[in-house]
Protein backbone atom coordinates (compact mmCIF):
# COMPACT_ATOMS: atom_id res chain seq x y z
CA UNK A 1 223.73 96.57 98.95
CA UNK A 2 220.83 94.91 100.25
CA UNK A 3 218.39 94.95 97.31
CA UNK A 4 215.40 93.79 99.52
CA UNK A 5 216.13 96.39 102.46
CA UNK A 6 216.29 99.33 99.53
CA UNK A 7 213.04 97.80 98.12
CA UNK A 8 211.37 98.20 101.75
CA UNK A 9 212.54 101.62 102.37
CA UNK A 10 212.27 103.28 98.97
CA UNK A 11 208.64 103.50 99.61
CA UNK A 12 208.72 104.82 102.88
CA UNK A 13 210.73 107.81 101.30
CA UNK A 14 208.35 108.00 98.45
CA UNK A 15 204.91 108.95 101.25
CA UNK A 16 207.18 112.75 100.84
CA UNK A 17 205.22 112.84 97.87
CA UNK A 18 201.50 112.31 99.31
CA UNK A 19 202.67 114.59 102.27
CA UNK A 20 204.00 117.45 100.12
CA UNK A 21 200.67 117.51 97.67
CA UNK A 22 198.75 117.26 101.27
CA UNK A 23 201.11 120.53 102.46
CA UNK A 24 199.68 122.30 99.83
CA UNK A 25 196.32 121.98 99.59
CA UNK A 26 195.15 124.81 101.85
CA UNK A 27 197.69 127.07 99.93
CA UNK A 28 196.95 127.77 96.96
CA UNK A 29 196.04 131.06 96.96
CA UNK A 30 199.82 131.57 99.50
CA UNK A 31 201.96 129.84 96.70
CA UNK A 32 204.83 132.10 95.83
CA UNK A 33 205.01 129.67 92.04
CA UNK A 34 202.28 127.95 89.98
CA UNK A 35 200.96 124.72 90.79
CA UNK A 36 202.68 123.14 88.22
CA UNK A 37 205.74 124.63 88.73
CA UNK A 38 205.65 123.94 92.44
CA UNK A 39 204.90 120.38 91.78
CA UNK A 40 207.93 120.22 89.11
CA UNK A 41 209.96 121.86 92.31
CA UNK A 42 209.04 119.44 94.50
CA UNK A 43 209.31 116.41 92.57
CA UNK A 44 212.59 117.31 91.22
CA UNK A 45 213.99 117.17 94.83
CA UNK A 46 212.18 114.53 97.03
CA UNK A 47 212.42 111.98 94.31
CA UNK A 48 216.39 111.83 94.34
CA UNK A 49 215.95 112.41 97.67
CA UNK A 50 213.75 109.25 98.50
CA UNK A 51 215.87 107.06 95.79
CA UNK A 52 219.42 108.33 97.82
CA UNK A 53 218.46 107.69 101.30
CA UNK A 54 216.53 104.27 100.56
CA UNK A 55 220.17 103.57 99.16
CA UNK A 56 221.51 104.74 102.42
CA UNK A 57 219.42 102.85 104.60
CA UNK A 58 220.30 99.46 102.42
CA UNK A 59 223.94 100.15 102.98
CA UNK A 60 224.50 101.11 106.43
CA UNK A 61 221.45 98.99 107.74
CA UNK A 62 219.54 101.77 109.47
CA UNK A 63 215.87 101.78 109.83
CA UNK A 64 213.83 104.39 107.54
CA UNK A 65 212.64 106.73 110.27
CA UNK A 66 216.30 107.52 111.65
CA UNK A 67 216.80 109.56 108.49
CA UNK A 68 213.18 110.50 107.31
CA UNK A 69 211.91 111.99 110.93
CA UNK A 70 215.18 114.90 111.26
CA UNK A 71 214.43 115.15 107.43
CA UNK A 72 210.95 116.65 107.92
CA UNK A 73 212.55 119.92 110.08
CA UNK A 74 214.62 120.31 106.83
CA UNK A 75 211.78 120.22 104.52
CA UNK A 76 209.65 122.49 106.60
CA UNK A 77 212.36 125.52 105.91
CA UNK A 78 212.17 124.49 102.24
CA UNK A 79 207.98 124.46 102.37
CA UNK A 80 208.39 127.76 104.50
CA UNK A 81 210.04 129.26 101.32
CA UNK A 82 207.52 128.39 98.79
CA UNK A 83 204.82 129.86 100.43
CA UNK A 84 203.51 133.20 101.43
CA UNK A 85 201.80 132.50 104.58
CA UNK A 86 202.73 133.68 107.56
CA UNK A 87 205.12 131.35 110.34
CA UNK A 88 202.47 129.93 112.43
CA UNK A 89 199.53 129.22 109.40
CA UNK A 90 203.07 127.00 107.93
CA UNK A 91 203.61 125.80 110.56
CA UNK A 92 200.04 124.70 111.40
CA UNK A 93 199.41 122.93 107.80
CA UNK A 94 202.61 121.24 107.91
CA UNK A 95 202.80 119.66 111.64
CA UNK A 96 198.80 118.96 110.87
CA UNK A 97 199.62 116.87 107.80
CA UNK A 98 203.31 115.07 109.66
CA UNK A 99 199.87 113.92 112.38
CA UNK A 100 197.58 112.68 109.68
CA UNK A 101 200.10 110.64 107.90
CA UNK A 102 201.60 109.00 110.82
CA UNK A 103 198.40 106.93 110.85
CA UNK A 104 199.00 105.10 107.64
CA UNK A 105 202.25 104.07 108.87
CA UNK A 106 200.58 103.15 112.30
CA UNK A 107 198.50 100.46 110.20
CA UNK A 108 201.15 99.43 107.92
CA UNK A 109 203.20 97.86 111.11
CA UNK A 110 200.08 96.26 112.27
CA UNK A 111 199.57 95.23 109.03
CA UNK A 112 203.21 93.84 108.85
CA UNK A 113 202.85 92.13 112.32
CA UNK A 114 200.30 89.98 110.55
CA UNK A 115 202.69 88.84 107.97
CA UNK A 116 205.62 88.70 110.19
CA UNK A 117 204.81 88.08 113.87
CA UNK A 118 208.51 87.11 114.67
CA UNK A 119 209.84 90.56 113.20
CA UNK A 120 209.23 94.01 114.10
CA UNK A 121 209.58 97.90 112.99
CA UNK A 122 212.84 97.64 112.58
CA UNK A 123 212.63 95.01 109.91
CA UNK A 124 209.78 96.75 107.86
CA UNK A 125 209.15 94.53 105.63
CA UNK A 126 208.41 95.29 101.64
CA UNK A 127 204.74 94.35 101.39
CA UNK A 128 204.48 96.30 104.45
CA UNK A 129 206.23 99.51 102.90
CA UNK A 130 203.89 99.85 99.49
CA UNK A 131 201.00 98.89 102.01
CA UNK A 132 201.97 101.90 103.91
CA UNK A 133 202.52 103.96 100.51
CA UNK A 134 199.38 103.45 99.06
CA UNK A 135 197.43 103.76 102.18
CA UNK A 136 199.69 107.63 102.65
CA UNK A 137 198.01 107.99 99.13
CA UNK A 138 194.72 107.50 99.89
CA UNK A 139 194.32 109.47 102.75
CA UNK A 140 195.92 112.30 101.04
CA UNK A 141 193.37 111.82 98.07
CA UNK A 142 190.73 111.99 100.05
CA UNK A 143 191.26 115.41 102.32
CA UNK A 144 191.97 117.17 98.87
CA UNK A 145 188.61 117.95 97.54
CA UNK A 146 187.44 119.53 101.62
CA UNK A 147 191.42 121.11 101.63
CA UNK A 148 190.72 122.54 98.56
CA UNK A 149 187.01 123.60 98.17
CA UNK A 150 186.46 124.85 101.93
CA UNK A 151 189.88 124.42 104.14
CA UNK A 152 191.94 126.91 102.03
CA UNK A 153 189.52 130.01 103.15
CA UNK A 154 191.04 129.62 106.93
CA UNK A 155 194.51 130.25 106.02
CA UNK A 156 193.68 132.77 103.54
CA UNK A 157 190.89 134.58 105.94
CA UNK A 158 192.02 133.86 109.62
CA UNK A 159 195.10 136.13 110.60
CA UNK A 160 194.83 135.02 114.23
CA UNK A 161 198.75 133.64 115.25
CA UNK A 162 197.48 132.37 118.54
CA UNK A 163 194.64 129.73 116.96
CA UNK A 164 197.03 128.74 114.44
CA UNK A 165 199.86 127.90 117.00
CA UNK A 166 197.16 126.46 119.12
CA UNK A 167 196.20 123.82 116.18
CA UNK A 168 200.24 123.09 116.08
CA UNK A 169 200.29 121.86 119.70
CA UNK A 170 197.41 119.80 119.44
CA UNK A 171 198.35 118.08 116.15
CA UNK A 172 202.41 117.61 117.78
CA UNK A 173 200.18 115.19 120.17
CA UNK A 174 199.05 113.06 118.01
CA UNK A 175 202.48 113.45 116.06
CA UNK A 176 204.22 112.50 119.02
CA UNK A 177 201.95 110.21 120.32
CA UNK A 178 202.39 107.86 116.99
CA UNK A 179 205.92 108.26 117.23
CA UNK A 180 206.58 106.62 120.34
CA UNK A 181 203.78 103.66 119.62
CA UNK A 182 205.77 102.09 117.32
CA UNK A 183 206.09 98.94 117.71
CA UNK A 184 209.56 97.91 118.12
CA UNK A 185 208.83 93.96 118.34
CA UNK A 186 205.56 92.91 117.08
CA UNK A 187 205.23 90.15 119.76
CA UNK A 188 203.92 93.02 122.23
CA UNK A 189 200.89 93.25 119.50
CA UNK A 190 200.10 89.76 119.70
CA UNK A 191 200.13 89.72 123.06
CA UNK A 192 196.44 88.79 124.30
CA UNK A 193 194.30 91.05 122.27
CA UNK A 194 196.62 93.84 121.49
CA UNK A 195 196.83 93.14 117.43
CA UNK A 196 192.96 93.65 117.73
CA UNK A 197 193.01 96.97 120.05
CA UNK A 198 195.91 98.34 118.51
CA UNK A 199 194.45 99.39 114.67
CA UNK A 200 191.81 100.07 116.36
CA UNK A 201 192.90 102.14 118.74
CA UNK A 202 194.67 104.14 115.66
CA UNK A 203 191.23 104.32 113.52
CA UNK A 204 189.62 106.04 116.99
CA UNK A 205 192.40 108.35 117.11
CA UNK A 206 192.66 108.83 113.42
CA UNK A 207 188.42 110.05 113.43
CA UNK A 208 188.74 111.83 116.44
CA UNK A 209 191.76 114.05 115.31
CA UNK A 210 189.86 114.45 111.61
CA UNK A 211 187.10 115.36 113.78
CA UNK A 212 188.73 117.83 115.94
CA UNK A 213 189.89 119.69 112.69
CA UNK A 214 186.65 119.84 111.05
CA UNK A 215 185.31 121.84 114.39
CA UNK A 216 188.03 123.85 113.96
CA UNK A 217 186.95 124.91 110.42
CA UNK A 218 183.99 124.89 111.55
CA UNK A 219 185.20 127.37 114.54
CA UNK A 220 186.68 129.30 111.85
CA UNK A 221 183.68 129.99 109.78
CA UNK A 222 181.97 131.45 112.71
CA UNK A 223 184.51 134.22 113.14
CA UNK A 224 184.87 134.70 109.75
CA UNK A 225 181.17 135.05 109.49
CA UNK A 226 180.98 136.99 112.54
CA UNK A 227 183.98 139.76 111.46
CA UNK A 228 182.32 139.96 108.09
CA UNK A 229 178.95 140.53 109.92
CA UNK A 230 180.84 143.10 111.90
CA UNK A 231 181.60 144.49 108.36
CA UNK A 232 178.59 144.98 107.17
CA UNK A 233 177.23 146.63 110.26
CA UNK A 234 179.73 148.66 110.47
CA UNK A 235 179.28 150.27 106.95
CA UNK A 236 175.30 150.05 107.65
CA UNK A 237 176.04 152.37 110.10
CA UNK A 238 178.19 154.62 108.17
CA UNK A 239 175.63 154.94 105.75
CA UNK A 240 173.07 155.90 108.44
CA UNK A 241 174.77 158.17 109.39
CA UNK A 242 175.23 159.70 105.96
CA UNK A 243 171.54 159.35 105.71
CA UNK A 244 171.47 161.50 108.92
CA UNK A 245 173.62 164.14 107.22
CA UNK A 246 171.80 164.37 104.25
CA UNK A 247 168.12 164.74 106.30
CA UNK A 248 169.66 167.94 108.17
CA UNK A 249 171.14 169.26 104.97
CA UNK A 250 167.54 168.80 103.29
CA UNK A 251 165.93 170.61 106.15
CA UNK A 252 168.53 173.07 106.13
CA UNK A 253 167.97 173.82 102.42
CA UNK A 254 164.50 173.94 103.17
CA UNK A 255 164.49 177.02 105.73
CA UNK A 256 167.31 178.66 103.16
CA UNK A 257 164.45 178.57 100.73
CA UNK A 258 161.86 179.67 102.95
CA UNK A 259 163.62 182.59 104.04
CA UNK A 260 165.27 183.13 101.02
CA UNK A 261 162.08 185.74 100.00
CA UNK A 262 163.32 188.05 103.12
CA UNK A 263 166.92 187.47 101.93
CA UNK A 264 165.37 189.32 98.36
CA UNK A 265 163.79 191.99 100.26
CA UNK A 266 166.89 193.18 101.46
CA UNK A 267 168.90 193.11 98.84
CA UNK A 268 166.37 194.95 97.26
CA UNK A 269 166.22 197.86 99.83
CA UNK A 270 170.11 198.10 99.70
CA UNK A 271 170.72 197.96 95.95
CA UNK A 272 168.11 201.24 95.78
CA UNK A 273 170.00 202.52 98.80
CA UNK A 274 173.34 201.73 96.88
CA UNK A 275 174.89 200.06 99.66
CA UNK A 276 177.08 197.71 97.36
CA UNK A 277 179.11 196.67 100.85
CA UNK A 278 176.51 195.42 102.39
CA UNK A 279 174.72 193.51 99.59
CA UNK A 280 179.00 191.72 99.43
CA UNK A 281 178.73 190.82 103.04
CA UNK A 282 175.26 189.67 103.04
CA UNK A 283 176.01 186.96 99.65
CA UNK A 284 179.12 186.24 101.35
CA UNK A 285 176.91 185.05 104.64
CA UNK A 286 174.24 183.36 102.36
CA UNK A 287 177.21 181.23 100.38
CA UNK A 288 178.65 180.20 103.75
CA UNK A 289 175.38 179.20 105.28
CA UNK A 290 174.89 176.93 102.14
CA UNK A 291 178.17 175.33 102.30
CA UNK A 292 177.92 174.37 105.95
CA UNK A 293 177.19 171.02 106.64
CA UNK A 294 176.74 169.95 102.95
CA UNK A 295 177.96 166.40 102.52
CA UNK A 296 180.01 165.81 100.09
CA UNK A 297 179.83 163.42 97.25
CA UNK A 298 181.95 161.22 96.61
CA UNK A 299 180.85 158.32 94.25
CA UNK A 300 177.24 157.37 92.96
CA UNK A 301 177.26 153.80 94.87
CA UNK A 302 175.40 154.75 98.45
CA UNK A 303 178.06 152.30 100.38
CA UNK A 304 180.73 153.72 99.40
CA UNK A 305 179.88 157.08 99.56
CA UNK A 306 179.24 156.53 103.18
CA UNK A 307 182.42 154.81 103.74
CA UNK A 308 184.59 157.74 102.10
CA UNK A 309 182.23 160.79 104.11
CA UNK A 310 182.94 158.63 107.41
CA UNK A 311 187.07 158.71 107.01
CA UNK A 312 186.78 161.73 104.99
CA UNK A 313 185.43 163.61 108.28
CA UNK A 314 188.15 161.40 110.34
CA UNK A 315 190.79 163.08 108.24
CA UNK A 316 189.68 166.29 108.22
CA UNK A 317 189.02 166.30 112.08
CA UNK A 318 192.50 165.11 112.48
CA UNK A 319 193.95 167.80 110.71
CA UNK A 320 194.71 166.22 107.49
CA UNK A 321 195.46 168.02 104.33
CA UNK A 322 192.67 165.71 101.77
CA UNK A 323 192.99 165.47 97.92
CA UNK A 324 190.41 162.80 97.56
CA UNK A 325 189.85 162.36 93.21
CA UNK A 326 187.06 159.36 93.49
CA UNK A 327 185.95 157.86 89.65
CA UNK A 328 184.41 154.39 89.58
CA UNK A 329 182.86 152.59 87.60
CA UNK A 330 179.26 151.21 87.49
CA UNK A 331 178.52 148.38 87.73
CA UNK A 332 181.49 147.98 90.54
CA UNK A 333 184.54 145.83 89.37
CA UNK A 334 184.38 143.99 93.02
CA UNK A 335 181.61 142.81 95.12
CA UNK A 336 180.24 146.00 97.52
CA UNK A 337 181.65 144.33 101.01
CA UNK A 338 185.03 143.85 99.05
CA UNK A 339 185.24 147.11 97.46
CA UNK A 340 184.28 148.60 101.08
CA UNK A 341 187.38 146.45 102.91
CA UNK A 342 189.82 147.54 100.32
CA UNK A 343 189.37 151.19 100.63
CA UNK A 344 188.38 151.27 104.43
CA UNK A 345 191.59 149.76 105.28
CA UNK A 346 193.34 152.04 102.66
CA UNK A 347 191.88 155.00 104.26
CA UNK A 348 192.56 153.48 107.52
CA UNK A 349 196.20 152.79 107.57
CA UNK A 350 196.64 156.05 105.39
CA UNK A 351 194.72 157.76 108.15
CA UNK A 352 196.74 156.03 111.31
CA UNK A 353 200.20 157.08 109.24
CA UNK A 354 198.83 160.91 109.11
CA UNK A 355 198.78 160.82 113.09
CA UNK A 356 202.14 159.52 113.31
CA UNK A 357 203.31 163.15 112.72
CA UNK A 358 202.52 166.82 113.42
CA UNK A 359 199.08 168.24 111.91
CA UNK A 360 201.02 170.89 110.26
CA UNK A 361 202.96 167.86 107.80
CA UNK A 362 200.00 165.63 107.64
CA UNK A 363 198.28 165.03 104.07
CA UNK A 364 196.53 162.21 102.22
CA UNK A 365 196.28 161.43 98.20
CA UNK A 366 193.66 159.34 97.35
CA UNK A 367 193.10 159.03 93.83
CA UNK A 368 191.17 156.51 91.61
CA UNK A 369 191.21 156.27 87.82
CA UNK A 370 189.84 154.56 85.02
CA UNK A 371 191.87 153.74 82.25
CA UNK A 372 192.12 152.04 79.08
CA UNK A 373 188.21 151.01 79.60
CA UNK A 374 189.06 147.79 82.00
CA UNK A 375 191.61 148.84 84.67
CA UNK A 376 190.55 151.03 87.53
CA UNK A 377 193.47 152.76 89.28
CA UNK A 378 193.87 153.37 92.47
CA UNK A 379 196.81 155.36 94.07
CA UNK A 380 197.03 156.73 97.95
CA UNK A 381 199.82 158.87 98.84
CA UNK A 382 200.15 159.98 102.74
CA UNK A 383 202.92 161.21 104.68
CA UNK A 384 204.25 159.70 107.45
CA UNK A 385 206.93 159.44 110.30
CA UNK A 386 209.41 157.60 107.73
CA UNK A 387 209.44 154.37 110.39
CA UNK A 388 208.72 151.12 108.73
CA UNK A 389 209.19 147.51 109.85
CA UNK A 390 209.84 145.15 106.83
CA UNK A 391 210.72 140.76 106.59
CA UNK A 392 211.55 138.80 103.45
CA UNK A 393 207.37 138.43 102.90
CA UNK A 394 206.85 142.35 102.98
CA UNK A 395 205.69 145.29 105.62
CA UNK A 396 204.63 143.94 109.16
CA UNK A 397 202.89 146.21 111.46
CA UNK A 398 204.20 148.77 113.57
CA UNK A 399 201.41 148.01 116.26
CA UNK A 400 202.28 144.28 117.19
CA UNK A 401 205.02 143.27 114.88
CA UNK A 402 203.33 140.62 112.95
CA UNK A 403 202.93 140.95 109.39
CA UNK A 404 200.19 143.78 108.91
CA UNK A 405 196.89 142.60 108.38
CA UNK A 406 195.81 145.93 106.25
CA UNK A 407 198.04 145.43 103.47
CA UNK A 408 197.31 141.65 103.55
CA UNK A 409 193.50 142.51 103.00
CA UNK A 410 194.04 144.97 100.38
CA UNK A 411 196.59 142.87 98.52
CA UNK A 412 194.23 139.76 99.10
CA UNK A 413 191.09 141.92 97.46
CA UNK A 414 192.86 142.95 94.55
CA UNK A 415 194.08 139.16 93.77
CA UNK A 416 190.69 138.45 93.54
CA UNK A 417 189.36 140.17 91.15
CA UNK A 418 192.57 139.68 89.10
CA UNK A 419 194.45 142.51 89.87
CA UNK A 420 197.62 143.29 92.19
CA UNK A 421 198.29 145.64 95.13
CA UNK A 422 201.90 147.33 95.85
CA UNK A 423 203.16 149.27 98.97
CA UNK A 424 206.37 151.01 98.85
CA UNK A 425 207.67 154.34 100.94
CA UNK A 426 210.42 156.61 101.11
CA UNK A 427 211.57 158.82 104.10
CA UNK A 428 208.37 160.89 104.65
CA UNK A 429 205.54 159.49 102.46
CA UNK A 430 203.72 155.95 102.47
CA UNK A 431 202.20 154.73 98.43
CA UNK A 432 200.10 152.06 97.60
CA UNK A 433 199.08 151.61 94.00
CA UNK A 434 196.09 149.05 93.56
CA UNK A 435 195.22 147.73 90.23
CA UNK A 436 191.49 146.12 89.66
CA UNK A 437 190.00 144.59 86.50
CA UNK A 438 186.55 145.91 85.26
């Protein structure tokens, strides 16, 4: 075996340890292991890996790339599996990070067309290979404090399949781009002033596709911002209109009082009359006229309260059978906006499953509970049609197929705050049990 050729390709297998770290980054909230278990994982495969096929390419005489490039399609299955995130925000990250570290090996060959000028990528040469190495290093050091403090918020946040996919084609252009500008005989790169143009073609390419991605996140933040904008409006608007309710139950009470004195009178004249019937009727009419239109009240935090009256009314318009048992605690365990998105889309989905059958079978369970002094329970129960779609990462949606965005949010809430969200059914009924820290 050629120990020089294994020398120059070891390291060339050994940038699947830069590009793995870089894979996961943005994911660390969508890792199905710890960190440090994932890191064990990975280690404990590419490094055999990258010592077996650096063998391989020393004995049969084959140039790195022919077995590392098919290799990637393998390892994107294996990354697929390690992760919770959805097809196209995998397949975004990964194809994104294949782009970025095709630059270091873009500079390596020019690099190794300055030591070698006869030679060319076929006969990477060993200075060339840890140049390349330590350069994949570098660049993967230095996106992981921007992956990791701010990038990680678009794949957790932005459920959009068609951006994500969007970001795959543009990053497979720079991917494929690279690919094909290898130089297979460095004489083309000193060829009038091609070594000069060509690195820095690269390091124009290299800042334009960085910059491309930060306008991306920076896309992202704006419809992030904007739907949790939407948010709040949304539940400033429920609460005005719970604010509404209350004003015409207040000025109702008021004429109840005011002509509560005639109300005396005649019960007055018909308990000396004896008229016991009447006086029964006319309480009965005065305890309905009381009850109408009396919001009800649900919790003590003004928010919320309008965000359970709003579906509340939903359900019982729709001809839902309601056994609503609210208890939380104050302070809340969960930022207001939080707490609202967790039990609107609760309420929601519980809601859109009611309508899936006749009103006569439709009824909803909500329930929340404090217990032991630090766990606040929540359990919905609502029936349903029985028809569920579910893939190896849980329930997708019924509406478009995709992996349902409601559960996601509820399940991504609870994480949060340290605390874990289930969905299960059986033929007729639809549970989630949420479980938050106080």
């Amino acid at each position: 075996m050629d120990m020089n050729r294994w020398l120059s390709a070891l390291p060339q297998f050994l940038i699947l340890l830069p590009f793995a770290a870089s894979c996961y980054y943005t994911m660390k909230n969508q890792m199905r292991h710890t960190p440090v278990k994932t890191a064990a994982l990975c280690t404990a495969v590419l490094l055999p890996y990258a010592f077996l096929c650096s063998c391989l390419c020393a004995m049969l005489r084959v140039e790195a790339n022919v077995i590392l490039l098919p290799s990637l399609i393998l390892f994107f299955f294996l990354y697929r599996r390690t992760v919770t995130a959805s097809l196209s925000k995998c397949l975004a990250v990964y194809v994104g990070v294949c782009a970025v570290q095709t630059f270091p090996a873009q500079f390596a060959y020019a690099f190794d067309s300055y030591l070698h000028p006869l030679s060319g990528a076929p006969d990477f040469s060993m200075e060339a290979a840890f140049f390349r190495l330590g350069l994949s290093c570098l660049v993967a050091a230095s996106f992981a404090w921007p992956a990791c403090r701010y990038f990680f918020q678009m794949v957790d946040c932005l459920d959009l399949p068609k951006i994500w996919y969007s970001t795959v084609a543009l990053s497979a252009v720079f991917l494929i781009f690279n690919i094909f500008a290898v130089p297979k005989s460095y004489r083309t790169l000193h060829t009038g002033r091609m070594f000069y143009l060509f690195p820095l073609l690269e390091g124009c390419l290299f800042t334009f596709l960085t910059a491309i991605y930060l306008l991306f996140y920076w896309g992202t933040t704006v419809i992030l911002d904007h739907a949790r904008l939407k948010e709040h409006t949304q539940l400033l608007e429920m609460q005005s209109r719970q604010y509404r309710t209350l004003q015409e139950h207040m000025r109702q009470t008021a004429r109840l009082r005011h002509d509560f004195r005639h109300s005396i009178h005649l019960l007055s004249s018909l308990a000396e009359e004896g008229d016991i019937g009447s006086i029964r009727s006319h309480l009965a009419e005065y305890e309905i006229s009381l009850s109408e239109n009396t919001p009800v009240n649900f919790c003590a935090n003004a928010a919320l309260n309008a965000l359970f009256g709003y579906y509340y009314e939903m359900a019982v318009s729709a001809g839902i059978d309601t056994d609503w048992r609210i208890e939380l605690p104050e302070p809340l365990p969960a930022a207001e906006l939080d707490m609202a998105s967790l039990f609107g889309n609760l309420m929601e989905n519980a809601i859109d499953g009611c309508l899936t059958i006749p009103k006569n079978r439709r009824y909803f369970c909500l329930t929340t509970e404090i217990r032991h002094g630090n766990r606040l329970y929540i359990v919905s129960t609502n029936s349903f049609d029985g028809k569920v779609q579910k893939g190896k990462d849980g329930y997708r949606s019924t509406k478009h197929g995709g992996k349902g965005t409601g559960l996601i949010s509820i399940a991504t809430a609870a994480e949060k705050y340290g605390g874990s969200a289930q969905a299960s059914n059986s033929g007729s009924e639809f549970y989630v049990d949420v479980t938050l820290k106080i």
